[in-house]
Protein backbone atom coordinates (compact mmCIF):
# COMPACT_ATOMS: atom_id res chain seq x y z
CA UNK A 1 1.53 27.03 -8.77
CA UNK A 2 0.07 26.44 -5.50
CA UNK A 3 -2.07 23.31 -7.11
CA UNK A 4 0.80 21.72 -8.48
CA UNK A 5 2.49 22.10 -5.22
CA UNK A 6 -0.53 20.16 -3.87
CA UNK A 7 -1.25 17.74 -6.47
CA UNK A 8 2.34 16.89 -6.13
CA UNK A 9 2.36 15.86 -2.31
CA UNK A 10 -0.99 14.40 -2.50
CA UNK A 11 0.71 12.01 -5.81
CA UNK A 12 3.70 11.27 -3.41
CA UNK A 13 1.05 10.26 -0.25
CA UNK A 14 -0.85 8.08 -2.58
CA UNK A 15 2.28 6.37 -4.33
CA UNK A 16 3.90 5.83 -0.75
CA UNK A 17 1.21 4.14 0.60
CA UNK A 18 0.44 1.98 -2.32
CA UNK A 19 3.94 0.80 -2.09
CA UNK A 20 3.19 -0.80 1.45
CA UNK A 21 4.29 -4.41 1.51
CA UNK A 22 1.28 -6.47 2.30
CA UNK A 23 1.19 -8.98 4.75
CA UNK A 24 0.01 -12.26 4.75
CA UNK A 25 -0.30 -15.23 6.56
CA UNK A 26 2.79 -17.63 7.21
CA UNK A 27 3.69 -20.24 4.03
CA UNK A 28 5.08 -22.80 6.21
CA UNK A 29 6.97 -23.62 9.81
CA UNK A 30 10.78 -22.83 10.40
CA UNK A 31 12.15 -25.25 12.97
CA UNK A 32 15.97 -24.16 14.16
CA UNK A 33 18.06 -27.24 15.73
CA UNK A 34 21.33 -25.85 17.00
CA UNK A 35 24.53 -27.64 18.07
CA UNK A 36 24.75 -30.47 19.93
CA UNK A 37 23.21 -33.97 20.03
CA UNK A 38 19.49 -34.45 18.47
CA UNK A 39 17.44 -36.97 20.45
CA UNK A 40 15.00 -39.00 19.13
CA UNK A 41 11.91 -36.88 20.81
CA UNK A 42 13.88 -33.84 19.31
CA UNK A 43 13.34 -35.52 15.99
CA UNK A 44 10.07 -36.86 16.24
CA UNK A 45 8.59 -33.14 17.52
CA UNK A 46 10.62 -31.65 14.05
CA UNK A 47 8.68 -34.39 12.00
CA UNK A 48 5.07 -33.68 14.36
CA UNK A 49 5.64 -29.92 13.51
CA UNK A 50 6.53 -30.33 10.00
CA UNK A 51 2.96 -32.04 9.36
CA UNK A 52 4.30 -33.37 6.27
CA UNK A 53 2.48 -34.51 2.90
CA UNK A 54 3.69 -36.75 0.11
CA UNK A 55 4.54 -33.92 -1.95
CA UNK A 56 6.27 -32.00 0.83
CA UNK A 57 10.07 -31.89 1.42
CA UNK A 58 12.41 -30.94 4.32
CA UNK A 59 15.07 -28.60 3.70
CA UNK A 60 18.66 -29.52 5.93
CA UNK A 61 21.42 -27.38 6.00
CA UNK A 62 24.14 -28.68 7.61
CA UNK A 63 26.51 -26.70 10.50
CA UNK A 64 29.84 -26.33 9.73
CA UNK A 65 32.64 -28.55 10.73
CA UNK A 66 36.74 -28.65 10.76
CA UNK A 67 36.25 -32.04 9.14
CA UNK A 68 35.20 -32.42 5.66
CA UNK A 69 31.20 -34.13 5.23
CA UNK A 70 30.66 -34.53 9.11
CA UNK A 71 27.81 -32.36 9.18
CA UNK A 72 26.08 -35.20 7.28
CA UNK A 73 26.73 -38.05 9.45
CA UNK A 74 25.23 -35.91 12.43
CA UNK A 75 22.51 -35.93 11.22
């Protein structure tokens, strides 16, 4: 009884660390803009960071506004 007891635990130890996530290295860059106006040097150091290829892409998601579609034209 006292194995099984053991064996148990031992099973449970093993399984939880197994189920460890594993960490790895970054996938890409996260570059947060908040309110207010976005100068052109603001812009330029998002598109320096960004490092972008030809088969990259830039994700934009727009604040929220009172007025419908302004978010775009801030942009």
């Amino acid at each position: 009884m006292k194995y099984r007891l053991i064996i148990a635990v031992l099973l449970t130890a093993i399984a939880a660390t197994n189920a460890q996530p594993k960490h790895t290295a970054p996938k890409g860059k996260l570059f947060i803009i908040g309110g207010g106006n976005r100068t052109v040097a603001l812009m330029k150091t998002l598109l320096g960071t960004a490092e972008l290829g030809k088969k990259d892409y830039v994700a934009v998601l727009p604040m929220s506004s009172a007025e419908p579609d302004s978010s775009y034209f801030l942009f």
